[in-house]
C-alpha atoms as a PDB file:
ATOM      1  CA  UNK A   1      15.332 -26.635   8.862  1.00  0.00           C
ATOM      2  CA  UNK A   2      17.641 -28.150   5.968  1.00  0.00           C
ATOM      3  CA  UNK A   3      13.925 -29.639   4.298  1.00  0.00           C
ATOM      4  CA  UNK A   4      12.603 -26.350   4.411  1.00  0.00           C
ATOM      5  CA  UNK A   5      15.313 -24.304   3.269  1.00  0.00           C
ATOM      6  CA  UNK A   6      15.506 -27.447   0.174  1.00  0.00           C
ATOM      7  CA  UNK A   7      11.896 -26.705  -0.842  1.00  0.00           C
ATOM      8  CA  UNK A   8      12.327 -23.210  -1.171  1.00  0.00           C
ATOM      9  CA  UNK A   9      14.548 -24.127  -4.067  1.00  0.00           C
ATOM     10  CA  UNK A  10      11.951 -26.054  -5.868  1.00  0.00           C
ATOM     11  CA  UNK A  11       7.999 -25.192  -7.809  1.00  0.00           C
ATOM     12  CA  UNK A  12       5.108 -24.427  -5.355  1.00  0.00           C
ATOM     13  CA  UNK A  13       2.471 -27.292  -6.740  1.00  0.00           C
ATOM     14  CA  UNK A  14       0.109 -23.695  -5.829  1.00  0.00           C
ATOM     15  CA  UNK A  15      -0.198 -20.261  -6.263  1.00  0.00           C
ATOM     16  CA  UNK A  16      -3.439 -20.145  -3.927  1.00  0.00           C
ATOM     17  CA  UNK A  17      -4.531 -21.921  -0.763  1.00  0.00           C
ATOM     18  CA  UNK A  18      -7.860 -21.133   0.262  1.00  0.00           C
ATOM     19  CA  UNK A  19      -9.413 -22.492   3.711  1.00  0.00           C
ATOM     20  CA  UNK A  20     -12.714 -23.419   5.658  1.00  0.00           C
ATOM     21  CA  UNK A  21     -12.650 -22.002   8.711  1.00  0.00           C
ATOM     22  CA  UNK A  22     -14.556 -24.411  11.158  1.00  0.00           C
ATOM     23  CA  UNK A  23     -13.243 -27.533  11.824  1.00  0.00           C
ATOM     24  CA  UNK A  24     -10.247 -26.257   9.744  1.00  0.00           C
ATOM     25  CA  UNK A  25      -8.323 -23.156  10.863  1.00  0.00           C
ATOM     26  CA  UNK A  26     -10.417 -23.110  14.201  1.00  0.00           C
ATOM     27  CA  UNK A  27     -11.877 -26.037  16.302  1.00  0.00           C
ATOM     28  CA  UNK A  28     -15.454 -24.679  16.431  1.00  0.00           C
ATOM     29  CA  UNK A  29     -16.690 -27.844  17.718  1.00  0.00           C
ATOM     30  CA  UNK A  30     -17.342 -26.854  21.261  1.00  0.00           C
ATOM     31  CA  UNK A  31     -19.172 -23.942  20.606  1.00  0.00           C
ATOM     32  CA  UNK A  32     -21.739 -25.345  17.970  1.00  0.00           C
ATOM     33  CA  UNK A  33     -22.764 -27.828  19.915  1.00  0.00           C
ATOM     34  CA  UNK A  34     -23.492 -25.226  22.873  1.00  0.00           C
ATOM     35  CA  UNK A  35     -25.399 -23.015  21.056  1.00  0.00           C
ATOM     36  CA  UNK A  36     -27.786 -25.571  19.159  1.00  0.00           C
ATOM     37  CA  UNK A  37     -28.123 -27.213  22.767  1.00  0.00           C
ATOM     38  CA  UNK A  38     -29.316 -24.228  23.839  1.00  0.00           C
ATOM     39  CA  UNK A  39     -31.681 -23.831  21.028  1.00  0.00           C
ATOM     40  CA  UNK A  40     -32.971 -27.187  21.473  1.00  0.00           C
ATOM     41  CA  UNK A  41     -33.639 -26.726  25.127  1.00  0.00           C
ATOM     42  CA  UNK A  42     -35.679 -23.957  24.095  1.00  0.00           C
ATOM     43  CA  UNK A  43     -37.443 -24.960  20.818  1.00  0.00           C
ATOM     44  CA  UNK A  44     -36.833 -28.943  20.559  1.00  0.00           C
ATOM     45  CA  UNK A  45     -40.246 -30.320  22.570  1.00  0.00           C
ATOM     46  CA  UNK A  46     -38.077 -32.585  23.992  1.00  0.00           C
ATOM     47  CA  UNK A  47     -35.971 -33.195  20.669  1.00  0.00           C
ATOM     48  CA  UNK A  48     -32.117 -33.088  21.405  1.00  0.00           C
ATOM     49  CA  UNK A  49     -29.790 -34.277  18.980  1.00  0.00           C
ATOM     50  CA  UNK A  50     -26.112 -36.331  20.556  1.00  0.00           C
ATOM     51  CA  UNK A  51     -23.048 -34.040  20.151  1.00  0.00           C
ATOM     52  CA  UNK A  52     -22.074 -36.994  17.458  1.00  0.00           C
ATOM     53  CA  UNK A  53     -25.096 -35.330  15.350  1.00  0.00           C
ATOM     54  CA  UNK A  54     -24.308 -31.826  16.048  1.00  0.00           C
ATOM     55  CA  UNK A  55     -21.167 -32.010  14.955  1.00  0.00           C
ATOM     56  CA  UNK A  56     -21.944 -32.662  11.251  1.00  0.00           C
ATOM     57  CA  UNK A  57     -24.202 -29.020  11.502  1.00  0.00           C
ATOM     58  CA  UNK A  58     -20.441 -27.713  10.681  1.00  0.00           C
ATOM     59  CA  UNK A  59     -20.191 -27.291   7.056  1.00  0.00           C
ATOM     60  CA  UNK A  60     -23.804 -26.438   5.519  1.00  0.00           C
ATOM     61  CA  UNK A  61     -25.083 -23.094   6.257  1.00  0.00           C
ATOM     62  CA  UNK A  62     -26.913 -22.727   9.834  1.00  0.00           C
ATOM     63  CA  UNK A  63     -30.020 -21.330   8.331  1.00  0.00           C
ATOM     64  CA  UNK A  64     -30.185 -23.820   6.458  1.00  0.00           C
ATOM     65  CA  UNK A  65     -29.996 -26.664   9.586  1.00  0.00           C
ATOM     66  CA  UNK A  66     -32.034 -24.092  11.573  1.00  0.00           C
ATOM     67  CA  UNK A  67     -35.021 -24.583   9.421  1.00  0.00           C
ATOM     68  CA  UNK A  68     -34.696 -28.234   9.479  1.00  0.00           C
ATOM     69  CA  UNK A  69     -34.315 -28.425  12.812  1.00  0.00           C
ATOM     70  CA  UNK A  70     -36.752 -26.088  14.089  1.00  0.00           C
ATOM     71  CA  UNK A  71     -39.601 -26.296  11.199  1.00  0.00           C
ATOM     72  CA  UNK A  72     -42.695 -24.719  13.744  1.00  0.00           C
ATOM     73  CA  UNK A  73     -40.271 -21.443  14.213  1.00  0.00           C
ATOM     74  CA  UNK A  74     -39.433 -18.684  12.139  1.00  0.00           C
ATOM     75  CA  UNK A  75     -36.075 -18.977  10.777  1.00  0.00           C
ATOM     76  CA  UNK A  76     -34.339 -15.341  10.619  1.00  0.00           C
ATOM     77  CA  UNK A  77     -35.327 -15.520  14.101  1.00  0.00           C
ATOM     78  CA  UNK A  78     -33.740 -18.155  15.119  1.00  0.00           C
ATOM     79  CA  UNK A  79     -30.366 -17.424  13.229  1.00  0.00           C
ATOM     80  CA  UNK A  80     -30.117 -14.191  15.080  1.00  0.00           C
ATOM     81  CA  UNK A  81     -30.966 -15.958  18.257  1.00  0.00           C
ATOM     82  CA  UNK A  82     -27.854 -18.724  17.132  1.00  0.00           C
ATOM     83  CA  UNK A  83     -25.883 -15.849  16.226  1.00  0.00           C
ATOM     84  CA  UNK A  84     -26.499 -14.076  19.713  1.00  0.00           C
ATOM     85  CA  UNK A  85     -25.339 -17.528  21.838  1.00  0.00           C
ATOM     86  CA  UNK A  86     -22.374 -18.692  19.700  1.00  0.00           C
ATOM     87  CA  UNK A  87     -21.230 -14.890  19.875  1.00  0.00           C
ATOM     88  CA  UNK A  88     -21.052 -15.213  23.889  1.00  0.00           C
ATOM     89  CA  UNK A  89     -19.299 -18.557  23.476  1.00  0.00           C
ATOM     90  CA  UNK A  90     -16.561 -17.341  21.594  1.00  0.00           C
ATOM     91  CA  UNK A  91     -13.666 -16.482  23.912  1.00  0.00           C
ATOM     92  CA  UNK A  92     -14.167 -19.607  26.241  1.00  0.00           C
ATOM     93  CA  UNK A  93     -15.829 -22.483  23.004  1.00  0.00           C
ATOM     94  CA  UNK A  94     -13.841 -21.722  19.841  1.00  0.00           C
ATOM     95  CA  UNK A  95      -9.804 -23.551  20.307  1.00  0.00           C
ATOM     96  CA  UNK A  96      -6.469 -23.370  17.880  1.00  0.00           C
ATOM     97  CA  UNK A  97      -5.342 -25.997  16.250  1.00  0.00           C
ATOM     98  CA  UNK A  98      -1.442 -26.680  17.218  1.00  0.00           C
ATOM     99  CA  UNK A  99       1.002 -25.130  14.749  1.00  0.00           C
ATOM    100  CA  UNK A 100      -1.756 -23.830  12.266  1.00  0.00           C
ATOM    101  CA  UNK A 101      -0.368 -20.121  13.402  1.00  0.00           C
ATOM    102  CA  UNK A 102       3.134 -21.023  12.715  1.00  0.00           C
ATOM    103  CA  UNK A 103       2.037 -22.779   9.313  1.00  0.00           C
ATOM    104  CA  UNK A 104       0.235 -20.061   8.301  1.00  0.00           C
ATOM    105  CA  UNK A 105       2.956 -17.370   8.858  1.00  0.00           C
ATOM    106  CA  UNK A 106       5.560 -19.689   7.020  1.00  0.00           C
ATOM    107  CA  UNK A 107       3.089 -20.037   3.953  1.00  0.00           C
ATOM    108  CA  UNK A 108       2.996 -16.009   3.490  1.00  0.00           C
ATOM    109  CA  UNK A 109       6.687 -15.855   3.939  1.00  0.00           C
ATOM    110  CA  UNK A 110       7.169 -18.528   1.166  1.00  0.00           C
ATOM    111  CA  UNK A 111       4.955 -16.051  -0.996  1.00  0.00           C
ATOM    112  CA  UNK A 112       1.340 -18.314  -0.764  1.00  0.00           C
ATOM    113  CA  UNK A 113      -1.338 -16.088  -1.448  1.00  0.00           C
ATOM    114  CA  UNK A 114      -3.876 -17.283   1.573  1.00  0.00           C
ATOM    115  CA  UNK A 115      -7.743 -16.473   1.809  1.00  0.00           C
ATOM    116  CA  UNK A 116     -11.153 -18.152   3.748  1.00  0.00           C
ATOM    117  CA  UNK A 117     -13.970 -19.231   2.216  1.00  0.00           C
ATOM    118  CA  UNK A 118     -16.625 -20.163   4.637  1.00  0.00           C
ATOM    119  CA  UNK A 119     -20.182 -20.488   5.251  1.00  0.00           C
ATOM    120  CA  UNK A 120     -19.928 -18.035   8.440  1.00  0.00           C
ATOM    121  CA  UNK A 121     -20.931 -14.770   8.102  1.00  0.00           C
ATOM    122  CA  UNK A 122     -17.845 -12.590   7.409  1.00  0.00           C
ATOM    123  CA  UNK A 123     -18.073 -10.901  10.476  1.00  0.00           C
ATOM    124  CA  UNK A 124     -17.866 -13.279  12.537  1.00  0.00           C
ATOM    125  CA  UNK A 125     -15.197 -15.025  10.418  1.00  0.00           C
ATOM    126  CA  UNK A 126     -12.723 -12.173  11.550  1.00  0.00           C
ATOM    127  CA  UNK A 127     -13.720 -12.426  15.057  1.00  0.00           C
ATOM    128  CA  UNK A 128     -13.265 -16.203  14.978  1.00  0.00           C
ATOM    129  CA  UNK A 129      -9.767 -15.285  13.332  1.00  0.00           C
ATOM    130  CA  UNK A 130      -9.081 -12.811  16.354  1.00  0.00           C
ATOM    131  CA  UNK A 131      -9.987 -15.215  18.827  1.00  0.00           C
ATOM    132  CA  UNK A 132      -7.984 -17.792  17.420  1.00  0.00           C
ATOM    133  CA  UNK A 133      -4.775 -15.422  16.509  1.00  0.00           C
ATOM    134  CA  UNK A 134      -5.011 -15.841  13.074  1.00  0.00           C
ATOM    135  CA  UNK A 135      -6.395 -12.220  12.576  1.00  0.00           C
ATOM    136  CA  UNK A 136      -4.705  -9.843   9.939  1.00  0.00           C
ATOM    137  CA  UNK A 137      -2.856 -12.789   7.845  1.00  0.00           C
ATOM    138  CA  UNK A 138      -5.271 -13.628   4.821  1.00  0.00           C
ATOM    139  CA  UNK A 139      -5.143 -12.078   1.831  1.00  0.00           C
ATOM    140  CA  UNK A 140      -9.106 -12.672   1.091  1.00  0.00           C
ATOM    141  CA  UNK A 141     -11.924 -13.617   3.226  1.00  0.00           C
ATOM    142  CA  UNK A 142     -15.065 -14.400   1.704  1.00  0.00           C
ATOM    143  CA  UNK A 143     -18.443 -15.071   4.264  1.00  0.00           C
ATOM    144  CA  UNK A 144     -21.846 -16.990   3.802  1.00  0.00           C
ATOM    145  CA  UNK A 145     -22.995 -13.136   3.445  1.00  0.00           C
ATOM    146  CA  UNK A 146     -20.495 -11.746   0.219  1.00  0.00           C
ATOM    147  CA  UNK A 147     -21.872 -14.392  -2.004  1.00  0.00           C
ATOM    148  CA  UNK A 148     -25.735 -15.274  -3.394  1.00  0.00           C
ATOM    149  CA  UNK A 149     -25.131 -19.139  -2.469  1.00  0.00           C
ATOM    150  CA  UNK A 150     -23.073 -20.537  -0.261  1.00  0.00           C
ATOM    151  CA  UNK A 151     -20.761 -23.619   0.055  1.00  0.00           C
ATOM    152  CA  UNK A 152     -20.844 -26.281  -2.141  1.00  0.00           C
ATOM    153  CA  UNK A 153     -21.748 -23.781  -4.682  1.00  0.00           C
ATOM    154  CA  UNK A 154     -18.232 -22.800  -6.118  1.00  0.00           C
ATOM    155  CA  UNK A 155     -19.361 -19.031  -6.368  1.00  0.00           C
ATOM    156  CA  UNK A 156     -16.888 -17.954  -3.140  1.00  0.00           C
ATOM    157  CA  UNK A 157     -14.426 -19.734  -4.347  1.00  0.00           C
ATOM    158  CA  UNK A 158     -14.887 -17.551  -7.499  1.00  0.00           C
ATOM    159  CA  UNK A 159     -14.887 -14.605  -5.648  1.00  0.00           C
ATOM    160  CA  UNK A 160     -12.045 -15.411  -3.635  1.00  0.00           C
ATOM    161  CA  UNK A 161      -9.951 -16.018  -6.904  1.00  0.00           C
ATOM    162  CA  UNK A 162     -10.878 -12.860  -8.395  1.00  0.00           C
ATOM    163  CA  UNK A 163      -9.945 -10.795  -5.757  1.00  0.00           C
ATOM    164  CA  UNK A 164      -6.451 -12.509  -5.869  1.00  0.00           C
ATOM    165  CA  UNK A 165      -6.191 -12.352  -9.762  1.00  0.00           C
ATOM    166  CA  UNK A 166      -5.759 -15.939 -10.174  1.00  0.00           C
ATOM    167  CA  UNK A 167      -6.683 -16.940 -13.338  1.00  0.00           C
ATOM    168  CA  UNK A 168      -5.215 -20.798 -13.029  1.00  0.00           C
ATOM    169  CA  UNK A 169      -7.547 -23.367 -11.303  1.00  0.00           C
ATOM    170  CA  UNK A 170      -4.881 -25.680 -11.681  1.00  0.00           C
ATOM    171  CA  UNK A 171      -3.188 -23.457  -8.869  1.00  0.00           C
ATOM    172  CA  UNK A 172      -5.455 -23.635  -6.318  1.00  0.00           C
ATOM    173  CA  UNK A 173      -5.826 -25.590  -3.501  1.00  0.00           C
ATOM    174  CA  UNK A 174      -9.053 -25.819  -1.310  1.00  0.00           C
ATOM    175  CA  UNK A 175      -8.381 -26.850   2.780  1.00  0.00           C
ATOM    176  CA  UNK A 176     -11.110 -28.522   4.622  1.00  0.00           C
ATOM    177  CA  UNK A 177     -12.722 -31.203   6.849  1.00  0.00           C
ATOM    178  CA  UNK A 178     -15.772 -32.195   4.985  1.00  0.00           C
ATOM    179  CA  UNK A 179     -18.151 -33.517   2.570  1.00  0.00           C
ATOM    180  CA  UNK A 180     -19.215 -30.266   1.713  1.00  0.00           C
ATOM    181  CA  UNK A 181     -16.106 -28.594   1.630  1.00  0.00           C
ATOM    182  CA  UNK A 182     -14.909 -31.324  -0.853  1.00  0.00           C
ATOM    183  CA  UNK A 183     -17.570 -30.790  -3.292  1.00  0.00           C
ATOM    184  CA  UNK A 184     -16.996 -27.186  -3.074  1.00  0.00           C
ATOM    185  CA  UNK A 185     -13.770 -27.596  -4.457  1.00  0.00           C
ATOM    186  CA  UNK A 186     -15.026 -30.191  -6.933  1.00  0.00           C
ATOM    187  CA  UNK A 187     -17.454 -27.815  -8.047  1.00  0.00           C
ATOM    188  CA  UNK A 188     -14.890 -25.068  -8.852  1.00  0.00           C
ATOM    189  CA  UNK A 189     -12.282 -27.345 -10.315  1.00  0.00           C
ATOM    190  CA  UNK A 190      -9.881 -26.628  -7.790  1.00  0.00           C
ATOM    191  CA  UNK A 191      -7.598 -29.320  -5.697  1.00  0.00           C
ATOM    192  CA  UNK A 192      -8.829 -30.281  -2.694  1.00  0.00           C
ATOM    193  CA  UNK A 193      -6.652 -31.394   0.768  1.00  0.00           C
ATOM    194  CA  UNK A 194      -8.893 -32.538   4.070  1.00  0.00           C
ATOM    195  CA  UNK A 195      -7.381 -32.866   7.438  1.00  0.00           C
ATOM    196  CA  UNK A 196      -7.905 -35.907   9.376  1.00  0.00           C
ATOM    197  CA  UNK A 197      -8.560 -34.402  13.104  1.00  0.00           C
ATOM    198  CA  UNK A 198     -11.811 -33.916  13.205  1.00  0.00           C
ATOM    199  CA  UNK A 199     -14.673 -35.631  14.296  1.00  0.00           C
ATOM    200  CA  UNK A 200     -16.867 -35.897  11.308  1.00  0.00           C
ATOM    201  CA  UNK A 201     -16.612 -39.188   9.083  1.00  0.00           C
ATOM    202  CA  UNK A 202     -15.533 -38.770   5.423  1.00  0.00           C
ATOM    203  CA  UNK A 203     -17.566 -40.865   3.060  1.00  0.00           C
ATOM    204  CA  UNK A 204     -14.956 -43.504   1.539  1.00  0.00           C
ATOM    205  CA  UNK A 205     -15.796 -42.618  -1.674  1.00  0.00           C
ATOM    206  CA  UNK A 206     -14.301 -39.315  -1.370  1.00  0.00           C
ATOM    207  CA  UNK A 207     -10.754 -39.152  -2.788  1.00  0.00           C
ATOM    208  CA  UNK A 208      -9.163 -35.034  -2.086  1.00  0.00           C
ATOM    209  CA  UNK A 209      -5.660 -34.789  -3.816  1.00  0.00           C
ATOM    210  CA  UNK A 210      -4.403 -36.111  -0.108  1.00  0.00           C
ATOM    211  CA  UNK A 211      -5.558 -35.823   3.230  1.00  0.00           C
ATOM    212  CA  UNK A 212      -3.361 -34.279   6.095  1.00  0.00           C
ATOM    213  CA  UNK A 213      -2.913 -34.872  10.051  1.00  0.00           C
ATOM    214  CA  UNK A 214      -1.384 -31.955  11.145  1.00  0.00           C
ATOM    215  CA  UNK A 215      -0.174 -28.442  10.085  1.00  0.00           C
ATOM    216  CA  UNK A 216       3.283 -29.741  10.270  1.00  0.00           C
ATOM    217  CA  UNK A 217       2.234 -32.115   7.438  1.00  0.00           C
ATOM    218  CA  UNK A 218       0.521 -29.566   5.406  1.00  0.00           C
ATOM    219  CA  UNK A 219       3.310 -28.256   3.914  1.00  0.00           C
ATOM    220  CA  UNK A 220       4.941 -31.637   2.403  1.00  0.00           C
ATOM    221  CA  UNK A 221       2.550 -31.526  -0.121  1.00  0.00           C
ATOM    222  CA  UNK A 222       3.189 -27.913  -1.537  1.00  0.00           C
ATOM    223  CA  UNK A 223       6.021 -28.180  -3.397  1.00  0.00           C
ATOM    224  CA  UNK A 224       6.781 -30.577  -6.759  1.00  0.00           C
END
């Protein structure tokens, strides 16, 4: 409690922290691989892909994987199909990550302005919020759906910052677990922090502003 009460007496390195939400405020892990399981059962000839491959379908947008995946099938179908598993999976396949809540509530009462910037649809960004308890706590949440192109294009990022009315890139900090997350921030000029939990590999040639283990250790790196 003394460290805490210590950095509330010095500068917040940010004004902004934005965050993916799979694989960052949510373990989403689970119920990917589930649902594209499931699809390959159906559609794969045979074709099924180790969880260890699945798991790097978090990031890019699903439509996007869909038609790779799937090439002989029409796309839109299949994402609504996707869309109709993963939202029956998400009260037993979608899992907190420990003291993410508690971060996040400190983070708003130390004056952080928080938003999301994910390739999910926005819906089901707030339902993977509510499922997770983190509903009702961002200032901003900006889906696959309220931009023209998704992640690594910078535009949400944009968006997200607008709505905020913050003008200073230099500000900002961008929370995620991947490649693609990475060069989203890259791509809007914003910092960049990845966590170190997840299953995905992280090129070595990627170097974020830091890297963190925990939500516990989030917050060491907020304040000059």
């Amino acid at each position: 409690m003394k460290d805490l009460k210590a950095k509330n007496y010095m500068n917040k390195k940010y004004n902004v922290i934005l965050f993916d939400m799979d694989g960052t405020l949510a373990d989403t892990d689970p119920l990917i691989v589930e649902a594209f399981l499931r699809l390959y059962r159906k559609y794969g000839h045979g074709k099924v892909r180790p969880k260890e491959e699945i798991y790097y379908f978090s990031g890019p947008p699903v439509g996007k994987t869909l038609k790779e995946e799937f090439p002989d099938y029409d796309t839109s179908l299949l994402l609504k199909e996707f869309h109709e598993i993963s939202n029956s999976l998400y009260k037993t396949h979608i899992f907190s990550f420990s003291y993410c809540k508690e971060t996040i509530l400190d983070l708003i009462k130390e004056g952080f302005k928080l938003g999301v910037v994910t390739n999910k649809s926005h819906d089901l960004t707030l339902y993977a919020l509510e499922c997770v308890g983190l509903d009702n706590l961002f200032d901003v949440i900006i889906g696959v759906d309220d931009v023209d192109i998704g992640k690594p294009n910078p535009e949400g990022i944009f968006k997200a910052l607008n709505e905020l009315n913050e003008n200073n890139l230099d500000k900002v900090l961008y929370v995620g677990d991947n490649k693609s997350d990475y060069d989203t921030a890259k791509n809007a000029g914003v910092h960049i922090a990845l966590v170190k939990w997840g299953p995905r590999s992280i090129p070595g040639d990627i170097k974020p502003d830091f890297y963190f283990s925990s939500y516990k250790h989030l917050k060491e790196h907020l304040y000059e």
